[in-house]
N, C-alpha and C. Protein backbone atom coordinates (compact mmCIF):
# COMPACT_ATOMS: atom_id res chain seq x y z
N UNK A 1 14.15 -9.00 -0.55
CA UNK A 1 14.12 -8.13 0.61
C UNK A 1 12.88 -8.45 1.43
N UNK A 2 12.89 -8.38 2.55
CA UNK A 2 11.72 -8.63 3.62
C UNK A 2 11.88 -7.36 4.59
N UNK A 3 10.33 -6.53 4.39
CA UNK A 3 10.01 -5.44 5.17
C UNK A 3 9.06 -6.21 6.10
N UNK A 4 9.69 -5.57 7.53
CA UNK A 4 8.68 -5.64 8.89
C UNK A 4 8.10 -4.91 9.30
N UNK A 5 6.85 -4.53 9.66
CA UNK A 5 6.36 -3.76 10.36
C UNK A 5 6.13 -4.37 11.69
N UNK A 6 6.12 -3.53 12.42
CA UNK A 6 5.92 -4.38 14.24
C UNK A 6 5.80 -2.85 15.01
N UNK A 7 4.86 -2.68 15.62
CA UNK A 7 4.99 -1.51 16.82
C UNK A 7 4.92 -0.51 16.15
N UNK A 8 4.74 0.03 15.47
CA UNK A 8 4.67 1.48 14.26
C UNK A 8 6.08 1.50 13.58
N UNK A 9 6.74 0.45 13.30
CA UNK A 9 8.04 1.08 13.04
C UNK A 9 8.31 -0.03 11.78
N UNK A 10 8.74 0.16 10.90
CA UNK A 10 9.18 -0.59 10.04
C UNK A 10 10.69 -0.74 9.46
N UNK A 11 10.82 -2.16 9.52
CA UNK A 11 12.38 -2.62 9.46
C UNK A 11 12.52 -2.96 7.90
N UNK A 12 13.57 -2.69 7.61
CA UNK A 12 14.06 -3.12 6.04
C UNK A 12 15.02 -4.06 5.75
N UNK A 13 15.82 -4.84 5.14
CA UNK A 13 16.52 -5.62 5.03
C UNK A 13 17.16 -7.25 4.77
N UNK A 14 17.97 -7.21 4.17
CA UNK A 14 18.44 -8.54 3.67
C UNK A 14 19.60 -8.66 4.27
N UNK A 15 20.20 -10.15 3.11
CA UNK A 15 21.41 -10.25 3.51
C UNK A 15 22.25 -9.55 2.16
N UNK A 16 21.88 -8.76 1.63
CA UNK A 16 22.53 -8.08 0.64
C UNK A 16 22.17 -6.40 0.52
N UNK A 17 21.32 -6.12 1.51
CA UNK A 17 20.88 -4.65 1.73
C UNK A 17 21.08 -4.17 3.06
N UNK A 18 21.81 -2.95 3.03
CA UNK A 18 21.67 -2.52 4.88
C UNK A 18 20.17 -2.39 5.19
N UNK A 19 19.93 -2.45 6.44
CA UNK A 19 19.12 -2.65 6.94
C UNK A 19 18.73 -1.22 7.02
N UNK A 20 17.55 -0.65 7.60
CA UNK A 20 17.05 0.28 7.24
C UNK A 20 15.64 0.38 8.24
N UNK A 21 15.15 1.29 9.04
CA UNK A 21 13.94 1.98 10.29
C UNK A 21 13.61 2.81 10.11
N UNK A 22 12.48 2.40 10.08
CA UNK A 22 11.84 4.10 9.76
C UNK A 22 10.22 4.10 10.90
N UNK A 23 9.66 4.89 11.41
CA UNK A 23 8.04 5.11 11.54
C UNK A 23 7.29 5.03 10.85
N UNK A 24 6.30 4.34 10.76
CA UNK A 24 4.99 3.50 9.51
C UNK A 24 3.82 3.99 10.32
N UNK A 25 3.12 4.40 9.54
CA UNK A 25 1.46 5.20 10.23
C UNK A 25 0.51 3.78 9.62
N UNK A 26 -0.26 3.06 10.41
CA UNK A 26 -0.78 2.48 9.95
C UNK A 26 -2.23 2.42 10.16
N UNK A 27 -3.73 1.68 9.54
CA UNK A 27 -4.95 1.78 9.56
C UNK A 27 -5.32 2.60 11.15
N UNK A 28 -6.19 3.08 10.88
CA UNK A 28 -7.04 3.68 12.03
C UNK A 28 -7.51 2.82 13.22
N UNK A 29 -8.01 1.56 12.48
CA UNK A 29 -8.33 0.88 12.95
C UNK A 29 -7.67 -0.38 13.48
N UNK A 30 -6.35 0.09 13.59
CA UNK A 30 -5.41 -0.90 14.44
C UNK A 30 -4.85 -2.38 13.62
N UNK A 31 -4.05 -3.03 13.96
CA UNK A 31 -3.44 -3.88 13.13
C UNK A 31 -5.17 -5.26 13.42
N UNK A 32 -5.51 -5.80 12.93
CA UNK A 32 -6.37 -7.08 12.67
C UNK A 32 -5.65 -8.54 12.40
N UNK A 33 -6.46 -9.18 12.44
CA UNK A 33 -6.06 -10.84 12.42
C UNK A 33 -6.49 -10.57 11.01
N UNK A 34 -5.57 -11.66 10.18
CA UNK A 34 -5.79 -11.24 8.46
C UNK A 34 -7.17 -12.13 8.32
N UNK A 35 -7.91 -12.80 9.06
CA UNK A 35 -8.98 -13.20 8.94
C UNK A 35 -10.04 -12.51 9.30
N UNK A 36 -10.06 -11.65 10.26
CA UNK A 36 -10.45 -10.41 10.55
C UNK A 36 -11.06 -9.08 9.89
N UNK A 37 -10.18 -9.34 8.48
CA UNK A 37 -9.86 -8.08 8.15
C UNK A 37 -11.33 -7.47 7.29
N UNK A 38 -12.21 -6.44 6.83
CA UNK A 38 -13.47 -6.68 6.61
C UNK A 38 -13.29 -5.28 6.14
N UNK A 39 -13.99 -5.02 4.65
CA UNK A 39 -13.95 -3.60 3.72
C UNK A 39 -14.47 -2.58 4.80
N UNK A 40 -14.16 -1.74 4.57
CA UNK A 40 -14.14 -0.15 5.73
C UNK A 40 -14.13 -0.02 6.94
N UNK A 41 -13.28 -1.32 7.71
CA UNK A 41 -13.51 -1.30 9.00
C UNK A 41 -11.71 -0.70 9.84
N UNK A 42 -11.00 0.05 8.40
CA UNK A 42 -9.90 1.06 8.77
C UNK A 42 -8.72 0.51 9.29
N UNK A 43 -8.48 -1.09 9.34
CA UNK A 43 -7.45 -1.71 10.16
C UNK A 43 -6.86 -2.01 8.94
N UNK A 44 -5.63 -2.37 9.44
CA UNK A 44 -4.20 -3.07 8.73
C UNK A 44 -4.10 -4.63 8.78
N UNK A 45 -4.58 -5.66 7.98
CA UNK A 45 -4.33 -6.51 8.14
C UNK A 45 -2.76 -7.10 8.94
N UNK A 46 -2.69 -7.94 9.69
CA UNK A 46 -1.51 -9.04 10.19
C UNK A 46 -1.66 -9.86 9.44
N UNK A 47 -0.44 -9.43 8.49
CA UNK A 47 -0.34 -10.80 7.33
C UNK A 47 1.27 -10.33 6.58
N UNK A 48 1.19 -11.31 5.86
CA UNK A 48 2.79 -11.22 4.61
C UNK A 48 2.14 -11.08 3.56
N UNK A 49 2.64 -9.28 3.07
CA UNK A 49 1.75 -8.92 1.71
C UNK A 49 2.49 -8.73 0.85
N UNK A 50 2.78 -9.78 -0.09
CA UNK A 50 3.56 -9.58 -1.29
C UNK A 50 4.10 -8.03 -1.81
N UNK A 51 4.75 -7.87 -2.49
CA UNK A 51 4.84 -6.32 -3.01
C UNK A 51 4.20 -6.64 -4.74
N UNK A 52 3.05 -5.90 -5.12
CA UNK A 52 2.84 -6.31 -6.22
C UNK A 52 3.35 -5.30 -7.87
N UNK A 53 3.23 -4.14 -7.14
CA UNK A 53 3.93 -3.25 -8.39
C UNK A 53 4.26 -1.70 -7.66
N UNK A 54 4.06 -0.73 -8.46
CA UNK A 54 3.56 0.78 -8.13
C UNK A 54 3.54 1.50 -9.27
N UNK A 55 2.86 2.46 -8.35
CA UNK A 55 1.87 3.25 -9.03
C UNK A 55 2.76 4.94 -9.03
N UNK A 56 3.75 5.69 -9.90
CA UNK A 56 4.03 6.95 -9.69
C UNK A 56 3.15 8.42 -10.24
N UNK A 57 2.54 9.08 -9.40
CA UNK A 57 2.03 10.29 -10.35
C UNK A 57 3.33 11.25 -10.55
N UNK A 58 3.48 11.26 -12.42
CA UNK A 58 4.90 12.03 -13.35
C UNK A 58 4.70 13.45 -12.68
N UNK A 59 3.58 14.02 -12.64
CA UNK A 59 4.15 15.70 -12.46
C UNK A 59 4.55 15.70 -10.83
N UNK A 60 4.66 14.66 -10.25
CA UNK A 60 5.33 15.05 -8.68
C UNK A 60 6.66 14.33 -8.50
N UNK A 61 6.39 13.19 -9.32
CA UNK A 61 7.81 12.23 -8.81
C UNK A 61 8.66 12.36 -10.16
N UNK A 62 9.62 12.23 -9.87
CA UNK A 62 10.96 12.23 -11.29
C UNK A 62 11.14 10.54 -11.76
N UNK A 63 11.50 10.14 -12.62
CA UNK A 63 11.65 8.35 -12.78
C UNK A 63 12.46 7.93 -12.26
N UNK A 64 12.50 7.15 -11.25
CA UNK A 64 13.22 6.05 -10.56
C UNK A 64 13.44 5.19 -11.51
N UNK A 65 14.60 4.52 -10.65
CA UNK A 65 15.54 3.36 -11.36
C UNK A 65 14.72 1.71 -10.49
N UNK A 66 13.63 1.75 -11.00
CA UNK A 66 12.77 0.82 -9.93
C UNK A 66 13.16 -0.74 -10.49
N UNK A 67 13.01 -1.80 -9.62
CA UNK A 67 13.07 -3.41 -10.30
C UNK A 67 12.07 -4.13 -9.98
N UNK A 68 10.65 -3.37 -9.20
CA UNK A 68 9.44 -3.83 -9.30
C UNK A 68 8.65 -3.79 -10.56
N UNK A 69 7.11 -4.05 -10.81
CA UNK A 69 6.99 -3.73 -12.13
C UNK A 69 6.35 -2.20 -11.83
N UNK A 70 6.40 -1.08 -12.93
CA UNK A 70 5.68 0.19 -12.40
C UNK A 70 5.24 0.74 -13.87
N UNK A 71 3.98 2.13 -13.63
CA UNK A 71 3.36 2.51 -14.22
C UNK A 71 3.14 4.00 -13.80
N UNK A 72 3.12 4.93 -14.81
CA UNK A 72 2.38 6.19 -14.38
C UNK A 72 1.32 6.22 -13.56
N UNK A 73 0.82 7.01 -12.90
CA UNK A 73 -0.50 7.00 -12.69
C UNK A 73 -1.54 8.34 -13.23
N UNK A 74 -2.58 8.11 -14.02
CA UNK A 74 -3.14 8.78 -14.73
C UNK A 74 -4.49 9.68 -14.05
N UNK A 75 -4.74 10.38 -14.18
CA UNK A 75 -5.58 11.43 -13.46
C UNK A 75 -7.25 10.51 -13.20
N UNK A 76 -7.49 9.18 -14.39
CA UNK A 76 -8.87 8.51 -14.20
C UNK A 76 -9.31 7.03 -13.65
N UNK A 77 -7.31 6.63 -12.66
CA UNK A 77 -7.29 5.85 -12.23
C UNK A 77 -8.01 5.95 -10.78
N UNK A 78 -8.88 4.08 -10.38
CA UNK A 78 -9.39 4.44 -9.42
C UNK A 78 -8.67 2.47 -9.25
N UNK A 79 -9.12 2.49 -8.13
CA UNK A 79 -9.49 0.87 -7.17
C UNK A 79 -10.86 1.19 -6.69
N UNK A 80 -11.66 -0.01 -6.94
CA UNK A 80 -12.85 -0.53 -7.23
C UNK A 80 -13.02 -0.84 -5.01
N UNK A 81 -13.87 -0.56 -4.44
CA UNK A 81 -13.65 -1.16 -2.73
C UNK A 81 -15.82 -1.36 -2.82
N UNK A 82 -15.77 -1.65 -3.79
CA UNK A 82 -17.56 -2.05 -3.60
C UNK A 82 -17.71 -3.23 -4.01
N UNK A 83 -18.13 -4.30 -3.21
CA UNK A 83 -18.05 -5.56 -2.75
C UNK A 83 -18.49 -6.41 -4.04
N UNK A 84 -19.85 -5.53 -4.05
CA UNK A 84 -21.02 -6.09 -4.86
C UNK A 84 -20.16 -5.73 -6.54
N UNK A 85 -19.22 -5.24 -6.41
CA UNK A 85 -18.36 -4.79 -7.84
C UNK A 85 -17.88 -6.05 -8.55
N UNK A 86 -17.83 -6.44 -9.84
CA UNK A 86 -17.22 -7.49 -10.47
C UNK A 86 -15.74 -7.21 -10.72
N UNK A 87 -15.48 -6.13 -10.43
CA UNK A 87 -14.23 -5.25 -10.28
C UNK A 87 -13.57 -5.18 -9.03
N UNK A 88 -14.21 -6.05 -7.72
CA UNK A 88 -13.63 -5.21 -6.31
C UNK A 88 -12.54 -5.76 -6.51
N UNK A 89 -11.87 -4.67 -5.78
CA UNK A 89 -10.19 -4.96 -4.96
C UNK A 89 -9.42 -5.26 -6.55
N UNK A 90 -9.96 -4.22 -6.98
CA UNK A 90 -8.89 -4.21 -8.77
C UNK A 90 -8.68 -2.74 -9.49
N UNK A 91 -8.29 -2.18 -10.10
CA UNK A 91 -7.99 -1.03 -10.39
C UNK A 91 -9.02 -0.50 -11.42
N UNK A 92 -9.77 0.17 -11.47
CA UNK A 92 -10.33 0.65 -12.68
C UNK A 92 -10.29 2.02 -12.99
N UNK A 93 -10.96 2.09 -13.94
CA UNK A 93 -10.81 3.71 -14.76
C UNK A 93 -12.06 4.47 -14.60
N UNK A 94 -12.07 5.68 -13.87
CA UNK A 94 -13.57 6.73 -13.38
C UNK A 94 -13.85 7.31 -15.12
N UNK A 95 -14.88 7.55 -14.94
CA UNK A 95 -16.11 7.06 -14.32
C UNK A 95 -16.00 5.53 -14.39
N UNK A 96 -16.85 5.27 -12.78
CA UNK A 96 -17.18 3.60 -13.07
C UNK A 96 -18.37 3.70 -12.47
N UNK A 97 -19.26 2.61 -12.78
CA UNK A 97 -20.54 2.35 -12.34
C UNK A 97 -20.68 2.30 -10.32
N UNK A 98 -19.45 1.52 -10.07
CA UNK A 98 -19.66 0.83 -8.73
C UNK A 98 -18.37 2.10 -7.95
N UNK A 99 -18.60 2.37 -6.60
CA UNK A 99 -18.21 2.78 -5.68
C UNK A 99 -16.41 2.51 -5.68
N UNK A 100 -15.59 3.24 -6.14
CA UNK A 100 -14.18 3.47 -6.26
C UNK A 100 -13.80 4.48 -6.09
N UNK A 101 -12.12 4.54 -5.42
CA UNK A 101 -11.39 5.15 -4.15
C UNK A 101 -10.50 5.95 -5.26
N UNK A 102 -10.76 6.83 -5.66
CA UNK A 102 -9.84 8.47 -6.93
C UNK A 102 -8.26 7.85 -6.33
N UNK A 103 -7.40 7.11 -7.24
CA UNK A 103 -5.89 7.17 -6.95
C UNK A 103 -4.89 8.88 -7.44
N UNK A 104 -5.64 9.78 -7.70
CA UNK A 104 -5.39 11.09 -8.34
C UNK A 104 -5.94 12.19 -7.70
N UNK A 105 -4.88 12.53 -6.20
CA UNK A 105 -5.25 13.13 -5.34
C UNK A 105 -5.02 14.35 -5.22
N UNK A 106 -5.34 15.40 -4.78
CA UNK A 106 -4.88 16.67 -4.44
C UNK A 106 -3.42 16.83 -3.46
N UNK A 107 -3.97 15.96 -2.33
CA UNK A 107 -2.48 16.00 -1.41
C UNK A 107 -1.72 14.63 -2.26
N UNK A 108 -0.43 14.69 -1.44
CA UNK A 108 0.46 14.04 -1.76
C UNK A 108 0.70 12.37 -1.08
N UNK A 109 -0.72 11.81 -0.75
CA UNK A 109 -0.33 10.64 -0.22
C UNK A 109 -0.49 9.42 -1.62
N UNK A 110 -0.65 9.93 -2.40
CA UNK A 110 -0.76 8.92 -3.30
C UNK A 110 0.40 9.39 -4.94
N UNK A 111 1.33 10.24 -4.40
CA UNK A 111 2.41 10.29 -5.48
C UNK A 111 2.96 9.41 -5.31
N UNK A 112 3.20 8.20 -4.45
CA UNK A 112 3.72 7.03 -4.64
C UNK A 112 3.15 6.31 -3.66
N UNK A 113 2.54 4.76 -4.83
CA UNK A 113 1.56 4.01 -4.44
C UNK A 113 2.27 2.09 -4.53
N UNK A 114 2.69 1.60 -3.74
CA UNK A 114 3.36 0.62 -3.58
C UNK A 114 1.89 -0.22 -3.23
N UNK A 115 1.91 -1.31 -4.55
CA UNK A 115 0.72 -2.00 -4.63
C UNK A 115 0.89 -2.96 -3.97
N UNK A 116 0.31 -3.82 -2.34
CA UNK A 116 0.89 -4.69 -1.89
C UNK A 116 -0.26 -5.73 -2.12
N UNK A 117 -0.53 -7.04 -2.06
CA UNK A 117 -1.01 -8.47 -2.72
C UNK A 117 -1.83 -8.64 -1.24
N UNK A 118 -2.85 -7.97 -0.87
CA UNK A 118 -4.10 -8.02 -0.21
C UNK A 118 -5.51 -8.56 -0.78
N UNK A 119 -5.82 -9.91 -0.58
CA UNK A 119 -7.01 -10.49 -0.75
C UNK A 119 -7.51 -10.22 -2.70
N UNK A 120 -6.21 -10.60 -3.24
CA UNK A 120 -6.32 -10.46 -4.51
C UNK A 120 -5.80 -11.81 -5.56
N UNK A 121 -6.24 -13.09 -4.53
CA UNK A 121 -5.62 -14.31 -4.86
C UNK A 121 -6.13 -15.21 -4.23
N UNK A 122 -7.56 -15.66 -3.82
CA UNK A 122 -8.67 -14.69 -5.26
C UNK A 122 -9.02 -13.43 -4.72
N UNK A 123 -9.75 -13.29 -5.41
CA UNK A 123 -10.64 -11.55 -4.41
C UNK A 123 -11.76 -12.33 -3.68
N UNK A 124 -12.12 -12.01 -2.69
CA UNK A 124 -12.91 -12.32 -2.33
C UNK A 124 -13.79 -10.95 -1.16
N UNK A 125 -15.08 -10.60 -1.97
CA UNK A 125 -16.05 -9.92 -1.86
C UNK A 125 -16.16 -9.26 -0.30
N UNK A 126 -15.76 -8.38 0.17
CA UNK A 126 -15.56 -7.95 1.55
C UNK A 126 -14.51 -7.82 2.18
N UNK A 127 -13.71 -9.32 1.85
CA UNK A 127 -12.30 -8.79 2.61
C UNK A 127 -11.37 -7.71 2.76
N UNK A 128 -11.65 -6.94 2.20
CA UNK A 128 -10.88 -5.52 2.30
C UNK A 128 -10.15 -5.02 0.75
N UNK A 129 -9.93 -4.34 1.00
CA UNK A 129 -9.54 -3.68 -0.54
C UNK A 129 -8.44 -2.78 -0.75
N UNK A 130 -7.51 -2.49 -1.63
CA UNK A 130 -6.67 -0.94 -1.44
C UNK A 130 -5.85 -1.27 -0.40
N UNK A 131 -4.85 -2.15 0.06
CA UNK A 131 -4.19 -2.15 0.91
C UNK A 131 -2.67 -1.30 0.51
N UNK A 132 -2.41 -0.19 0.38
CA UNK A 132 -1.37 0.07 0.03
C UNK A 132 -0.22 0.60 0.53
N UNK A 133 0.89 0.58 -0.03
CA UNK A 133 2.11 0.80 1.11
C UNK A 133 2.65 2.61 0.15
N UNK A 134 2.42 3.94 0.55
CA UNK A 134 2.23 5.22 0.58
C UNK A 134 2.46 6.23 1.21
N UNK A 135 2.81 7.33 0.73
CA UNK A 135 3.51 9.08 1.17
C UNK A 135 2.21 8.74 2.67
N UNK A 136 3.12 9.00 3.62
CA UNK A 136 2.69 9.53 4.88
C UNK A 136 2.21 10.72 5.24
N UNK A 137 1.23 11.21 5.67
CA UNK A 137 0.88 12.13 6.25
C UNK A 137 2.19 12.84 7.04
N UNK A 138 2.02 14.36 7.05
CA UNK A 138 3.04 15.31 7.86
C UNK A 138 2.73 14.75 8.88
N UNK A 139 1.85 14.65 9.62
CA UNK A 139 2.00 14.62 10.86
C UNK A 139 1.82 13.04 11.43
N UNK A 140 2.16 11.81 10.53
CA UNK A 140 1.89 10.66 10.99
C UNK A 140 0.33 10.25 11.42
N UNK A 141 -0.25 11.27 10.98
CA UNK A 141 -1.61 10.52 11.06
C UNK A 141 -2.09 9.32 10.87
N UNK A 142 -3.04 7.99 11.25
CA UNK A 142 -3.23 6.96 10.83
C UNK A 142 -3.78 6.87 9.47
N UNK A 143 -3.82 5.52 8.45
CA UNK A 143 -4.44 5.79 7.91
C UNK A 143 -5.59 5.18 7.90
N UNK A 144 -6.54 4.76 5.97
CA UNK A 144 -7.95 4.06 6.44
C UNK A 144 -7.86 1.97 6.11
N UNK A 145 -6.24 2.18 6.49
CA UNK A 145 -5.92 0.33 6.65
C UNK A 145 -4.86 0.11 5.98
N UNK A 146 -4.05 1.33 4.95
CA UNK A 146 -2.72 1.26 4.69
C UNK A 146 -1.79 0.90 4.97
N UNK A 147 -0.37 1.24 5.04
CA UNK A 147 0.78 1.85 5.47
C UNK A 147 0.91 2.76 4.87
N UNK A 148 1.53 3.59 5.62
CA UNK A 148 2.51 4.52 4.58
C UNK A 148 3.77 5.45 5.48
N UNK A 149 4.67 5.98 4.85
CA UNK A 149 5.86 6.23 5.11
C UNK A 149 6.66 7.37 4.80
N UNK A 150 6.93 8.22 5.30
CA UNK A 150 7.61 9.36 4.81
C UNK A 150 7.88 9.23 3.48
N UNK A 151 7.86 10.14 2.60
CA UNK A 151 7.60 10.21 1.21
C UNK A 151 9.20 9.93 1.18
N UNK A 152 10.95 10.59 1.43
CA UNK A 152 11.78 10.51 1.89
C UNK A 152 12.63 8.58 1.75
N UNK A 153 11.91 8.45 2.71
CA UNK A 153 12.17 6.92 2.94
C UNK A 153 11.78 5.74 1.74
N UNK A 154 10.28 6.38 1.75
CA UNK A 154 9.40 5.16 0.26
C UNK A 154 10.51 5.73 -0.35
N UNK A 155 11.02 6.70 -1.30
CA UNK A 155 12.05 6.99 -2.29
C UNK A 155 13.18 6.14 -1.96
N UNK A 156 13.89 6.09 -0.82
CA UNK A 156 15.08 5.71 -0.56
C UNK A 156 15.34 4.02 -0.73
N UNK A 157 13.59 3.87 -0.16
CA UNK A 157 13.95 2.25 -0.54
C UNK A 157 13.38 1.63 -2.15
N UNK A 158 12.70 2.93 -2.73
CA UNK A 158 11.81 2.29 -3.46
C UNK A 158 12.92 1.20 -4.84
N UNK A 159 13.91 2.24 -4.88
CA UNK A 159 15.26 0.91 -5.93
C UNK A 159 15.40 -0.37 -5.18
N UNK A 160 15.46 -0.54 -4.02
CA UNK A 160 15.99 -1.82 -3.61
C UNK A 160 14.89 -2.72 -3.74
N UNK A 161 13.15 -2.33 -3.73
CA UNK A 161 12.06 -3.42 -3.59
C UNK A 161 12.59 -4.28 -5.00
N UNK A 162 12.48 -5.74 -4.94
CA UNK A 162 12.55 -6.48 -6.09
C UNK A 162 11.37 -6.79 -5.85
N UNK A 163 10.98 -7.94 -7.73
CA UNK A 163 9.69 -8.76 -7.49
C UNK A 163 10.21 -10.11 -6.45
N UNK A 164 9.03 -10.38 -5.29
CA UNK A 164 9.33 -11.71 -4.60
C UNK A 164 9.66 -11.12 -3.28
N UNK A 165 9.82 -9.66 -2.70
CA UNK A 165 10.03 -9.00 -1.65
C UNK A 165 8.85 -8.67 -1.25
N UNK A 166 8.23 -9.11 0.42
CA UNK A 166 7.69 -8.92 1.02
C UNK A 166 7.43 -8.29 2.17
N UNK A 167 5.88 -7.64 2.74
CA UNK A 167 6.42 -6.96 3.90
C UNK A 167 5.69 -7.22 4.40
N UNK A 168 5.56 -7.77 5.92
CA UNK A 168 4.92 -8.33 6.91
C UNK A 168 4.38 -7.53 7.95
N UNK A 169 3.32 -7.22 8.00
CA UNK A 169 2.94 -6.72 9.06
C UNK A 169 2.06 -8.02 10.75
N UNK A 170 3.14 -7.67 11.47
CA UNK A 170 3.27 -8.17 12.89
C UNK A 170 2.31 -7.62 13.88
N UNK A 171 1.44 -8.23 14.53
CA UNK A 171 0.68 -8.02 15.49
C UNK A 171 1.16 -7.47 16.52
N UNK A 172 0.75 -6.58 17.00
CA UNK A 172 1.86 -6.49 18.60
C UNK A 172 1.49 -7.60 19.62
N UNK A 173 2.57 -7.95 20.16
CA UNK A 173 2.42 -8.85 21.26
C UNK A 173 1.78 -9.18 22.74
């Protein structure tokens, strides 16, 4: 499957899946050149970001019939976004020594966490961190370099993501 993003709107589809639109809230800081892209500066890389797994917290979501790879998510999971970390742009467990982003939130933007393959091949120290595809804000608010998507929709597509499905986020023109 190949997801598009282009213009706030994100397209779904193959040649074996209906196609599928929805509204995508993305970084604050506007879509970036994936060379561009630089830890806390709130933009969405322009790039093709693998889909790498997800992440469900059990007391909000029920088990999906998923064919990505997936995992609970546990109340002491974090991602590491401190440069100087031997850990950045990787998941670790709080307490941690170095500066990491709580995946175990009060609101609901992180009951489902679609891990997408941002500057993690290799890591490299600054490029940005936590790029994830996630429950949308009620009111479409931006986020701090995400995507994310009506909680609704992530559900609807989350069976069809396979491993090897990507989603592209498009510069506007």
């Amino acid at each position: 499957m190949r997801l598009v993003v282009e213009a706030g709107q994100l397209r779904a589809g193959d040649a074996t899946a209906p196609v599928a639109a929805a509204p995508v809230s993305l970084g604050r800081g506007g879509i970036v050149p994936a060379s561009a892209k630089r830890e806390g500066d709130g933009a969405t890389p322009a790039a093709r970001l693998p889909l790498r797994s997800v992440l469900l917290r059990p007391d909000r979501v029920p088990p999906l019939a998923l064919r990505l790879p997936w995992r609970w998510l546990r109340p002491a999971d974090g991602w590491s976004d401190a440069p100087d970390d031997p850990a950045y742009n990787r998941p670790v467990i709080h307490p941690h020594p170095f500066r990491a982003e709580r995946l175990w939130r009060d609101d609901p933007l992180y009951d489902i966490i679609v891990v997408l393959g941002w500057n993690d091949a290799p890591v490299i120290p600054g490029r940005g961190s936590a790029i994830f595809w996630h429950v949308a804000r009620a009111d479409g608010a931006p986020t701090e370099g995400c995507l994310a998507t009506a909680r609704d929709t992530l559900v609807s597509l989350l069976p069809r993501l396979v491993p090897g499905a990507t989603l592209e986020v498009v510069p506007p023109a």
